[in-house]
PDB file of N, CA and C in Angstrom:
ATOM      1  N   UNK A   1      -4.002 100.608  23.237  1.00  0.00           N
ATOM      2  CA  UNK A   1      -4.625 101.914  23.261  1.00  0.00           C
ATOM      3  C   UNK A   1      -5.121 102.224  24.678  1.00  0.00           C
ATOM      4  N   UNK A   2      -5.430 103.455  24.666  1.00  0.00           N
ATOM      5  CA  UNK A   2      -6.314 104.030  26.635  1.00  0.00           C
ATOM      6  C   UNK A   2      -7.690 103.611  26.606  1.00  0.00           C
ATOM      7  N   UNK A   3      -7.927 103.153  27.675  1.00  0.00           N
ATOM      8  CA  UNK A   3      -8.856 102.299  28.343  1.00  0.00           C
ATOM      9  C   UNK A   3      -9.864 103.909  28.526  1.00  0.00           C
ATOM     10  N   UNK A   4     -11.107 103.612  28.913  1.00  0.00           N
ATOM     11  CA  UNK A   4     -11.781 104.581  29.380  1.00  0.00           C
ATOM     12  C   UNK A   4     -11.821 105.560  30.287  1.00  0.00           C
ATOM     13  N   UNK A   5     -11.664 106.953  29.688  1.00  0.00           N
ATOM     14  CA  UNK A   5     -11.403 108.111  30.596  1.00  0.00           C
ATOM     15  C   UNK A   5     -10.008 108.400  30.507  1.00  0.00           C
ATOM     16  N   UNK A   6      -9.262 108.142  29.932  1.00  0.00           N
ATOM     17  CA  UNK A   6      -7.546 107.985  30.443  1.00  0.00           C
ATOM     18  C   UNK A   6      -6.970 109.218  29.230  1.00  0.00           C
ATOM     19  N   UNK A   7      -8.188 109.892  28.534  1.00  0.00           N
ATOM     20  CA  UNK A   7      -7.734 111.397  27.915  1.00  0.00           C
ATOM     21  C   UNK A   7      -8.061 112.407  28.731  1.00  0.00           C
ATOM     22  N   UNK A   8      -6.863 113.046  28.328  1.00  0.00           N
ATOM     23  CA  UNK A   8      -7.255 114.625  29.114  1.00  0.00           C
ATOM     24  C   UNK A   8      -8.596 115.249  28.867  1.00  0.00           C
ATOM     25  N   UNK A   9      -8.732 116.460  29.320  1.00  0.00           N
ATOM     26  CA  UNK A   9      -9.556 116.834  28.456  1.00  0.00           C
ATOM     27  C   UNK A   9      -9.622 118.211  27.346  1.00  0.00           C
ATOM     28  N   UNK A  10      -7.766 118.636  27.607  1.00  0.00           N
ATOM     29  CA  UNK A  10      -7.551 118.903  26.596  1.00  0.00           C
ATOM     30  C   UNK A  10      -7.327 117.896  25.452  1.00  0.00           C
ATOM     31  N   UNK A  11      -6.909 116.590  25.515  1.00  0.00           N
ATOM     32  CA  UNK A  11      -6.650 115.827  24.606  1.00  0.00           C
ATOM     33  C   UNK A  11      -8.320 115.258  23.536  1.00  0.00           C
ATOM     34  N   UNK A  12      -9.283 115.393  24.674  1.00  0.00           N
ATOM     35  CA  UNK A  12     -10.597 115.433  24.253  1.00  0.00           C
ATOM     36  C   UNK A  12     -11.418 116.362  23.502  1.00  0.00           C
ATOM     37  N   UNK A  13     -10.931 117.603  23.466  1.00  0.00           N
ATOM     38  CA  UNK A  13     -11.162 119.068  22.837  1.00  0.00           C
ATOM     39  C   UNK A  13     -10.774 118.865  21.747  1.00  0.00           C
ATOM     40  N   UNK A  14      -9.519 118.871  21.682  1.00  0.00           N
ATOM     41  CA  UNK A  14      -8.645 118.553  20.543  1.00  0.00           C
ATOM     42  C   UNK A  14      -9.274 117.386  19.413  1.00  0.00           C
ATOM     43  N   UNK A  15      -9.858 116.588  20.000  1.00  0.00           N
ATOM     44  CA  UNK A  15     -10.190 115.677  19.080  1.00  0.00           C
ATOM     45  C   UNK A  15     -11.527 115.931  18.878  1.00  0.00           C
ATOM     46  N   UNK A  16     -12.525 116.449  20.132  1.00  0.00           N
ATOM     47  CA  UNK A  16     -13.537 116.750  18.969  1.00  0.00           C
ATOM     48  C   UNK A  16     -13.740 118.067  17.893  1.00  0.00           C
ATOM     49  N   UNK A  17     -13.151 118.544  18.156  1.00  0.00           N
ATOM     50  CA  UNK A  17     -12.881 119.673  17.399  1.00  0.00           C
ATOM     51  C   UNK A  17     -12.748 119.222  15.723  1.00  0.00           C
ATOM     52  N   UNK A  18     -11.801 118.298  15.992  1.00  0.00           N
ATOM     53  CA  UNK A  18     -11.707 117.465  14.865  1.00  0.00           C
ATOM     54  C   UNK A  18     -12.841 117.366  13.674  1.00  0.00           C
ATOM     55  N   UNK A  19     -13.925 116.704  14.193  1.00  0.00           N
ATOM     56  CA  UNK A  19     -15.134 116.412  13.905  1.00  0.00           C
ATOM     57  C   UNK A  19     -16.472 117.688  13.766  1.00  0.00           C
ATOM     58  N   UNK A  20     -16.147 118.926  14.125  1.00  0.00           N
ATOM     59  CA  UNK A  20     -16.522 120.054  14.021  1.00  0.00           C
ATOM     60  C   UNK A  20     -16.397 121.151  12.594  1.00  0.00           C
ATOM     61  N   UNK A  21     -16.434 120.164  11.382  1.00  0.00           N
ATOM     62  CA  UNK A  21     -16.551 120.721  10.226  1.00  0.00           C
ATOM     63  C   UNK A  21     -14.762 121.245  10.145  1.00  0.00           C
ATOM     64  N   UNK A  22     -14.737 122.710   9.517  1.00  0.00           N
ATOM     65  CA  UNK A  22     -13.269 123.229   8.865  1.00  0.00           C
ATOM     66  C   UNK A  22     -12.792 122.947  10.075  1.00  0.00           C
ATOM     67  N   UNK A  23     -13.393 123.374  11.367  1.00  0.00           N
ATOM     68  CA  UNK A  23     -12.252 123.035  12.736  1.00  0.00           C
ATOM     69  C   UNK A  23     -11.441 122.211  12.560  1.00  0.00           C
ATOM     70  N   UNK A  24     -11.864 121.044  11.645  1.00  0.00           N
ATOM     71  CA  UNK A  24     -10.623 119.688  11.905  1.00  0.00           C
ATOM     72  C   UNK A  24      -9.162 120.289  11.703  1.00  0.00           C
ATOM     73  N   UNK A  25      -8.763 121.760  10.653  1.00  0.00           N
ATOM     74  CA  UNK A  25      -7.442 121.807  10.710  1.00  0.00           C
ATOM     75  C   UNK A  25      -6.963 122.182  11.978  1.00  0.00           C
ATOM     76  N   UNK A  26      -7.740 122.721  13.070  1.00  0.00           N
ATOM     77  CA  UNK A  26      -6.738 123.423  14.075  1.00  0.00           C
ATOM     78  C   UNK A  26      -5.854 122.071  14.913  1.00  0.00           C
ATOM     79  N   UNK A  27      -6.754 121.026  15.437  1.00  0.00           N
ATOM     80  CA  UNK A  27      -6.342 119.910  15.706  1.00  0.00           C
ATOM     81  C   UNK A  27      -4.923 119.285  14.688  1.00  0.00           C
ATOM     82  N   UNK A  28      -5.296 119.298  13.130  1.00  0.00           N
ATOM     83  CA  UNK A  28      -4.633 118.919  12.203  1.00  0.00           C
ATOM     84  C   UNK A  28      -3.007 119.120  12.411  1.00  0.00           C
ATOM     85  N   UNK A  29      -2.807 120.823  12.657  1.00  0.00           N
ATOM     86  CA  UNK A  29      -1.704 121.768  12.123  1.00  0.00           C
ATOM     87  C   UNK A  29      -1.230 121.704  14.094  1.00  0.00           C
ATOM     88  N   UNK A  30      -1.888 121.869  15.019  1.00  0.00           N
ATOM     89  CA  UNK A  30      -1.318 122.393  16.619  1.00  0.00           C
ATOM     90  C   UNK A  30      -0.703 121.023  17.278  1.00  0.00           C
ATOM     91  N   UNK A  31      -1.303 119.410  17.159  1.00  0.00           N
ATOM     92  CA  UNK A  31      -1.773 118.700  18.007  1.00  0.00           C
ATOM     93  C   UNK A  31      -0.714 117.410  17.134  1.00  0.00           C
ATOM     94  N   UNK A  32      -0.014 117.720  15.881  1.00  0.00           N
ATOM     95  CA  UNK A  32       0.446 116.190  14.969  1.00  0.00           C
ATOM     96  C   UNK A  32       1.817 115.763  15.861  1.00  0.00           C
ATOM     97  N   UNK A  33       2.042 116.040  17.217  1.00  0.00           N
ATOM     98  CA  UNK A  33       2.836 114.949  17.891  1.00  0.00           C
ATOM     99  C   UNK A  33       2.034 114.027  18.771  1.00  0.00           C
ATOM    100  N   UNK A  34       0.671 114.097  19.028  1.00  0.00           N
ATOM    101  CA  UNK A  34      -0.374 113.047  19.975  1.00  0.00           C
ATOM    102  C   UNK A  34      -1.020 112.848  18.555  1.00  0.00           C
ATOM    103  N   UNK A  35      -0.711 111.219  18.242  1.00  0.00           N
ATOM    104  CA  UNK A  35      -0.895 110.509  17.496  1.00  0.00           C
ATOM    105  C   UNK A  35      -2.587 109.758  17.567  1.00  0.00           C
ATOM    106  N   UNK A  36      -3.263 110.198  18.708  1.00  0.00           N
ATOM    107  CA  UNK A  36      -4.361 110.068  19.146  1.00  0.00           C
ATOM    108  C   UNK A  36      -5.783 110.900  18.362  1.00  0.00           C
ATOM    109  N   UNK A  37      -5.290 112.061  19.304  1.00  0.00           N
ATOM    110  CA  UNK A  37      -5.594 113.548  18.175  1.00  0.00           C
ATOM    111  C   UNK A  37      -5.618 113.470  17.069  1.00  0.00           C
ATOM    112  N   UNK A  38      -4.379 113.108  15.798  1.00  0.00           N
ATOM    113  CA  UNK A  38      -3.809 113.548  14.848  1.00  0.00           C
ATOM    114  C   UNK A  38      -4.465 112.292  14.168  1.00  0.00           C
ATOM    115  N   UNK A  39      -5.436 111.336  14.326  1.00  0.00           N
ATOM    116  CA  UNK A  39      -5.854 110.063  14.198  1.00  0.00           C
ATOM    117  C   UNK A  39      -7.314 111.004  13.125  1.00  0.00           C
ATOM    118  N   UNK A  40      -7.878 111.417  14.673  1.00  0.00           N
ATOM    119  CA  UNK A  40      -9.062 111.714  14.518  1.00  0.00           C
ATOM    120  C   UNK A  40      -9.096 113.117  13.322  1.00  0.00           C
ATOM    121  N   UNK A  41      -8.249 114.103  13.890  1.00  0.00           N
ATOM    122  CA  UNK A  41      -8.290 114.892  12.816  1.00  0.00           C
ATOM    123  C   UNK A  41      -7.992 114.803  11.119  1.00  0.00           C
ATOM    124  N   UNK A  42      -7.731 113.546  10.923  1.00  0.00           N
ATOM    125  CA  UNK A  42      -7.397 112.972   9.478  1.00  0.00           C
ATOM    126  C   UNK A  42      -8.575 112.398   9.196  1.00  0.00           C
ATOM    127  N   UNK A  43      -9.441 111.519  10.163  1.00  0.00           N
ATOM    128  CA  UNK A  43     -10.707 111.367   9.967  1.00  0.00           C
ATOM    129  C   UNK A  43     -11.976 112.224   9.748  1.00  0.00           C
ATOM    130  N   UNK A  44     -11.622 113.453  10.344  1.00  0.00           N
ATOM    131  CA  UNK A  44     -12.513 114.880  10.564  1.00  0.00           C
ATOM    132  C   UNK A  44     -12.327 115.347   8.931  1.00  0.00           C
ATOM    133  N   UNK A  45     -11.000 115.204   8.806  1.00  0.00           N
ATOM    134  CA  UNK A  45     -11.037 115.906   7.471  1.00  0.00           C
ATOM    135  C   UNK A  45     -11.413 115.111   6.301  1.00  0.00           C
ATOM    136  N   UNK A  46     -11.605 113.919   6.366  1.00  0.00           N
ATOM    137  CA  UNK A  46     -12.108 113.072   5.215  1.00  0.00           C
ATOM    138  C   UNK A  46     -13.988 112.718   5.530  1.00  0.00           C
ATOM    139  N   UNK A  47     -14.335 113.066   6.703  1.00  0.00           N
ATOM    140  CA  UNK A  47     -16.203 113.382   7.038  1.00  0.00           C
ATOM    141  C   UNK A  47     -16.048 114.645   6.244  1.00  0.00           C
ATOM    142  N   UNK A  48     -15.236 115.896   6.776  1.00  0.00           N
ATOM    143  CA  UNK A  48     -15.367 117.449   6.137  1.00  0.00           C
ATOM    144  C   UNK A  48     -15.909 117.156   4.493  1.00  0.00           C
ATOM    145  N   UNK A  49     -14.837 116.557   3.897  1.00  0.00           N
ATOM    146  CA  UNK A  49     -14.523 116.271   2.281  1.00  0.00           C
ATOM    147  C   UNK A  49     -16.114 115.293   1.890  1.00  0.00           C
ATOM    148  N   UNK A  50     -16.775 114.529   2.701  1.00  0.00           N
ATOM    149  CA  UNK A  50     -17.720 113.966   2.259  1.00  0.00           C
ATOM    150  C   UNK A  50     -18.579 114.103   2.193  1.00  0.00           C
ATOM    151  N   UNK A  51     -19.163 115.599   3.482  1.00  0.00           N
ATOM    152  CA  UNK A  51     -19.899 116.301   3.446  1.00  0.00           C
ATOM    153  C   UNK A  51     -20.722 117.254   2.022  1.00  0.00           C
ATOM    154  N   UNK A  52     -19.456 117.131   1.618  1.00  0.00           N
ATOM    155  CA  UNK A  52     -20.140 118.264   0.306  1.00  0.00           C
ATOM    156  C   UNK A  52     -20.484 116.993  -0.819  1.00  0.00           C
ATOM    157  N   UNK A  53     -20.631 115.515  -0.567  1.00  0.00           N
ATOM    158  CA  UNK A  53     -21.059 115.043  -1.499  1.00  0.00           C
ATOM    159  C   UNK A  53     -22.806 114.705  -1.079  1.00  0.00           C
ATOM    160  N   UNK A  54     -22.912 115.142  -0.034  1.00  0.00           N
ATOM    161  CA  UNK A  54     -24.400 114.910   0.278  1.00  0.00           C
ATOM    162  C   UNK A  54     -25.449 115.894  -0.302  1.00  0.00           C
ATOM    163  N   UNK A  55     -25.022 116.520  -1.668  1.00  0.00           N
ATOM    164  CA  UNK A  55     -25.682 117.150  -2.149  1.00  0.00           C
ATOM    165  C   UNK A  55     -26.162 116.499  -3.396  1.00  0.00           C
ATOM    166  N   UNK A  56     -25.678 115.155  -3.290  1.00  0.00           N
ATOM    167  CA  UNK A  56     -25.672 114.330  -4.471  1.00  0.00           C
ATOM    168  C   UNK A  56     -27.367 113.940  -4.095  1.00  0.00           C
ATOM    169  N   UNK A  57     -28.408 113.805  -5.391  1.00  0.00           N
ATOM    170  CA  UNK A  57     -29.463 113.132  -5.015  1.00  0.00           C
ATOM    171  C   UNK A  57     -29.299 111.742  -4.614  1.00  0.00           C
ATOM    172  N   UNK A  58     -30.027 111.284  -3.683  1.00  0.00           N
ATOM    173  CA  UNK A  58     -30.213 109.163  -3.633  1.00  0.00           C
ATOM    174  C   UNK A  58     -28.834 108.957  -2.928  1.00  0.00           C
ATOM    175  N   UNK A  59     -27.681 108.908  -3.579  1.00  0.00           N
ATOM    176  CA  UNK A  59     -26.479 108.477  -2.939  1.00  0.00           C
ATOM    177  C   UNK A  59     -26.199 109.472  -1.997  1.00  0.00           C
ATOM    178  N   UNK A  60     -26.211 110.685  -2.399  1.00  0.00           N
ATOM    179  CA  UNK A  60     -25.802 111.752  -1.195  1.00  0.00           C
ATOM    180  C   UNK A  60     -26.737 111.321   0.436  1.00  0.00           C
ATOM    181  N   UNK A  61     -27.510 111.376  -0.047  1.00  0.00           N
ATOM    182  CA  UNK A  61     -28.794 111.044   1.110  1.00  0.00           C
ATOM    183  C   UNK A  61     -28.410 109.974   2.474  1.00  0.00           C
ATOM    184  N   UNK A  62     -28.136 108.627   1.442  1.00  0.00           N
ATOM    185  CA  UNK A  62     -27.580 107.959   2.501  1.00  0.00           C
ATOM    186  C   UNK A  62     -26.949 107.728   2.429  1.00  0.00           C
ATOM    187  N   UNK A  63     -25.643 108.552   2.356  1.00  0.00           N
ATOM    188  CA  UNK A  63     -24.386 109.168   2.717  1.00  0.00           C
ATOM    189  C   UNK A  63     -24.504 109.982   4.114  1.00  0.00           C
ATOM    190  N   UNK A  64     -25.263 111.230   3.702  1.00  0.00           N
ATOM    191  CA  UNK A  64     -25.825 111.887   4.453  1.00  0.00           C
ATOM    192  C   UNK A  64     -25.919 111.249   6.457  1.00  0.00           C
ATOM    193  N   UNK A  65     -26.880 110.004   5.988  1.00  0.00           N
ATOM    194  CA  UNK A  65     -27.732 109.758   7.141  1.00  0.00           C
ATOM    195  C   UNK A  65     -25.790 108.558   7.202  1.00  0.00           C
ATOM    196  N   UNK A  66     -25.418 108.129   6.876  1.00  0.00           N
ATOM    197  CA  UNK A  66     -24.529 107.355   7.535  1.00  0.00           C
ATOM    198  C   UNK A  66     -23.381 108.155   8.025  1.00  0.00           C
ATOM    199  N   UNK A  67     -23.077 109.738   7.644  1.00  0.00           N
ATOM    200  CA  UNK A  67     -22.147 110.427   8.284  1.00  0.00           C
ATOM    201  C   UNK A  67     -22.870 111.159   9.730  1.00  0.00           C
ATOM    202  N   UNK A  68     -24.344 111.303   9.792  1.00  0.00           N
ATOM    203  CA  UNK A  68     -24.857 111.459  10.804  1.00  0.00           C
ATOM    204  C   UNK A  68     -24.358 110.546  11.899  1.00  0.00           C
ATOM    205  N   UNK A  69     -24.927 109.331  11.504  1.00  0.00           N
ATOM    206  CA  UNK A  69     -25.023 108.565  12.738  1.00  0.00           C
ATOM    207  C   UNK A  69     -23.465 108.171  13.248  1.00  0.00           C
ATOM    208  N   UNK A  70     -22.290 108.356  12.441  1.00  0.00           N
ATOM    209  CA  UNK A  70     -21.029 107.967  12.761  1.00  0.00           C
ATOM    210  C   UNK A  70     -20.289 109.265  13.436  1.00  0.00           C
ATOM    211  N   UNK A  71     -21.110 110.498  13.145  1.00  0.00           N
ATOM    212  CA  UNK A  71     -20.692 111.635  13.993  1.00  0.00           C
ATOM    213  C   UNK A  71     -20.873 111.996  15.237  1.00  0.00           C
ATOM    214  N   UNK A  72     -22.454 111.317  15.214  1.00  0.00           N
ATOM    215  CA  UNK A  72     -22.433 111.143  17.243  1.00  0.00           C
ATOM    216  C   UNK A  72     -22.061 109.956  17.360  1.00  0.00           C
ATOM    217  N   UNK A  73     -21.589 108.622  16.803  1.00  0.00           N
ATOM    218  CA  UNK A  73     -20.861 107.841  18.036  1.00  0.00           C
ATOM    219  C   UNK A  73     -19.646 107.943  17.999  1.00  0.00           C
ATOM    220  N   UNK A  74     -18.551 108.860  17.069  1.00  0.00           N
ATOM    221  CA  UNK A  74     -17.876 109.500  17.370  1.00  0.00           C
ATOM    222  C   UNK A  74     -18.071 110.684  18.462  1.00  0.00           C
ATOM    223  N   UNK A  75     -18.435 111.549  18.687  1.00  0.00           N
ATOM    224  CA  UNK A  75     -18.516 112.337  19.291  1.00  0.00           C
ATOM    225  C   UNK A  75     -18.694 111.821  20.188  1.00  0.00           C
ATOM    226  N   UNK A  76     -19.534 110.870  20.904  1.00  0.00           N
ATOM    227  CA  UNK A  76     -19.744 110.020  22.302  1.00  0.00           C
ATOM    228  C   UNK A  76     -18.129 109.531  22.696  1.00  0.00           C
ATOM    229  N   UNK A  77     -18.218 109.000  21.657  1.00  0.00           N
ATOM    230  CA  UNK A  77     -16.648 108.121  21.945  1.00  0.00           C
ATOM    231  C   UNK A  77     -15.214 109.109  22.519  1.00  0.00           C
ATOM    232  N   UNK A  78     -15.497 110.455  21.535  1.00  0.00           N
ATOM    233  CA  UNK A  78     -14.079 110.946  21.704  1.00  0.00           C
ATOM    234  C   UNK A  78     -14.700 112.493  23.315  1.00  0.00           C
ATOM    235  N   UNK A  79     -15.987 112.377  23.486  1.00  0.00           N
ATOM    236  CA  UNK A  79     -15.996 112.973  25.013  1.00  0.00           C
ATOM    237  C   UNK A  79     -15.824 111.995  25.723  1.00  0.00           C
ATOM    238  N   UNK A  80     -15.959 111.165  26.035  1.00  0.00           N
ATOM    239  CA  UNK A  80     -15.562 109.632  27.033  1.00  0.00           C
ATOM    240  C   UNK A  80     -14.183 109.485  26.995  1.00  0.00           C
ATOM    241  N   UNK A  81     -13.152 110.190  26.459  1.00  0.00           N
ATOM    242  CA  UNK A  81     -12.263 109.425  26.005  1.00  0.00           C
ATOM    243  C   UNK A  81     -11.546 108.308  25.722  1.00  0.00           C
ATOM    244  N   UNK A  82     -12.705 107.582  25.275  1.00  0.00           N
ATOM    245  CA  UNK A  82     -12.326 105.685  24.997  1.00  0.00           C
ATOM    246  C   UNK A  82     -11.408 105.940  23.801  1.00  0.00           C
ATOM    247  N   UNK A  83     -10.732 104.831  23.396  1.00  0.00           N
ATOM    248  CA  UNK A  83      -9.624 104.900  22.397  1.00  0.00           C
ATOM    249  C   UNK A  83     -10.032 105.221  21.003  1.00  0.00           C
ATOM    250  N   UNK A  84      -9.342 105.347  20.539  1.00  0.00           N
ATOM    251  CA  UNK A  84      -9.382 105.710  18.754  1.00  0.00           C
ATOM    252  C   UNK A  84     -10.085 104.172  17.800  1.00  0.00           C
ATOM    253  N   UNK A  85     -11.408 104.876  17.616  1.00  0.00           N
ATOM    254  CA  UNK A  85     -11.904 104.060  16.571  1.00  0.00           C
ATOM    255  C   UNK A  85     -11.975 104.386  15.287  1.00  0.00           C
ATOM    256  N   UNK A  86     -11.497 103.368  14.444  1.00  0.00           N
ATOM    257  CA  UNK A  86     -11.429 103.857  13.375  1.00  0.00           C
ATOM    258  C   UNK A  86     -13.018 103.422  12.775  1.00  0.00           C
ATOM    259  N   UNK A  87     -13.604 104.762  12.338  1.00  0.00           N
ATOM    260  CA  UNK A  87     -14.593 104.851  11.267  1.00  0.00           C
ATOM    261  C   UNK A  87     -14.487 103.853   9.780  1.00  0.00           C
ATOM    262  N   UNK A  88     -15.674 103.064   9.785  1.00  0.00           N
ATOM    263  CA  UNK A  88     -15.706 102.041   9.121  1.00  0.00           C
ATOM    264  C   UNK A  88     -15.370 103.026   7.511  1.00  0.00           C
ATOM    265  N   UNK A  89     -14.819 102.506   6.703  1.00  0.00           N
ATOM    266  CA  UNK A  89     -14.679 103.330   5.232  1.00  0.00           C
ATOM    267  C   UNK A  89     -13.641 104.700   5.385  1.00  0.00           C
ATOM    268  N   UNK A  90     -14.303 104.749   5.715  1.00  0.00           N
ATOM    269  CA  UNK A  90     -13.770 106.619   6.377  1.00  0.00           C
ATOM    270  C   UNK A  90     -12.353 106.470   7.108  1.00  0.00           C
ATOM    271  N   UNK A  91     -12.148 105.576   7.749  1.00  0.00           N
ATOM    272  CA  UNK A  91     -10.987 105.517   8.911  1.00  0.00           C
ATOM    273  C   UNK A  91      -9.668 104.737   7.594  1.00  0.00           C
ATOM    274  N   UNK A  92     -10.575 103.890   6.793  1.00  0.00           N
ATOM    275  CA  UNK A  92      -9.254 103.142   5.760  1.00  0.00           C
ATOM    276  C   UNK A  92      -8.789 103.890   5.373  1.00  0.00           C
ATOM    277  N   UNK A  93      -9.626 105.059   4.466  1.00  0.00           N
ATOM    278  CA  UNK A  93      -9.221 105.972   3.527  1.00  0.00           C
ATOM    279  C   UNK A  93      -8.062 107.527   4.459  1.00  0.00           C
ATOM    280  N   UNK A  94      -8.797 107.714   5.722  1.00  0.00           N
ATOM    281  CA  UNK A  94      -8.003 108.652   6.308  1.00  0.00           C
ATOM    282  C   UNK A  94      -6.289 108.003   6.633  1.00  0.00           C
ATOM    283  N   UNK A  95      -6.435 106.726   7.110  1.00  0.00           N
ATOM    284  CA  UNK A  95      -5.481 106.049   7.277  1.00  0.00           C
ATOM    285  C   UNK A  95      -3.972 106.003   5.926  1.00  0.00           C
ATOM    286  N   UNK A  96      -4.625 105.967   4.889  1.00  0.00           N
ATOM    287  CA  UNK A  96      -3.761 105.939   3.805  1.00  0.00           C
ATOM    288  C   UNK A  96      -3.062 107.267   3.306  1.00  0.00           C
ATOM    289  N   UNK A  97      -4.141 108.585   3.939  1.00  0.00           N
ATOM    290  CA  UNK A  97      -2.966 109.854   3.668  1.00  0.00           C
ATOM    291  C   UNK A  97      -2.120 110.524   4.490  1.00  0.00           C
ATOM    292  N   UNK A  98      -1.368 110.760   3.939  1.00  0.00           N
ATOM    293  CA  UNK A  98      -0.226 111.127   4.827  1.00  0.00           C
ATOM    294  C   UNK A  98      -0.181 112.891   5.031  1.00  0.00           C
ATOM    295  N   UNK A  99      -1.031 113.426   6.046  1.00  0.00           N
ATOM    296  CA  UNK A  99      -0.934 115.036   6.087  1.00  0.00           C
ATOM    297  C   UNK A  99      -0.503 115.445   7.657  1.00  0.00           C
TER     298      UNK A  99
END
């Protein structure tokens, strides 16, 4: 994978965008030949989808606080452009669909 800094910063837009709620489709649908991008936006869209379970009492909650804290060190990660981390839970499950 790219070492630190070694994304554009269109390639950096693109991916956080990702992570910017419904935004994740524009990344999704413009960007699925940079396999980089197209990483994160499968991940964006499975945070999007988990979002609406934080309305759940007790479980939603810290749900809630664990999609917080994985959204800024995503977001740190993908303005730096250090390589594609996959999100613990989140990254298996994005990993397995095929969109």
């Amino acid at each position: 994978m790219a070492k630190l800094n070694e994304r554009s910063w269109g390639e950096r837009f693109f991916a956080l965008l990702s992570y910017l709620g419904i935004l994740f489709l524009i990344p999704l649908l413009v960007k699925r030949d940079n396999k980089w991008i197209h990483q994160h936006a499968k991940q964006g869209f499975i945070m999007f989808l988990a979002g609406f379970l934080v309305w759940i009492p007790l479980l939603g909650w810290i749900l809630g606080v664990y999609l917080f804290v994985v959204w800024i060190i995503v977001l740190i990660k993908v303005l730096t452009g250090d390589s594609y981390w996959k999100i613990p839970i989140i990254g298996d499950i994005a990993n397995k669909i095929h969109i």
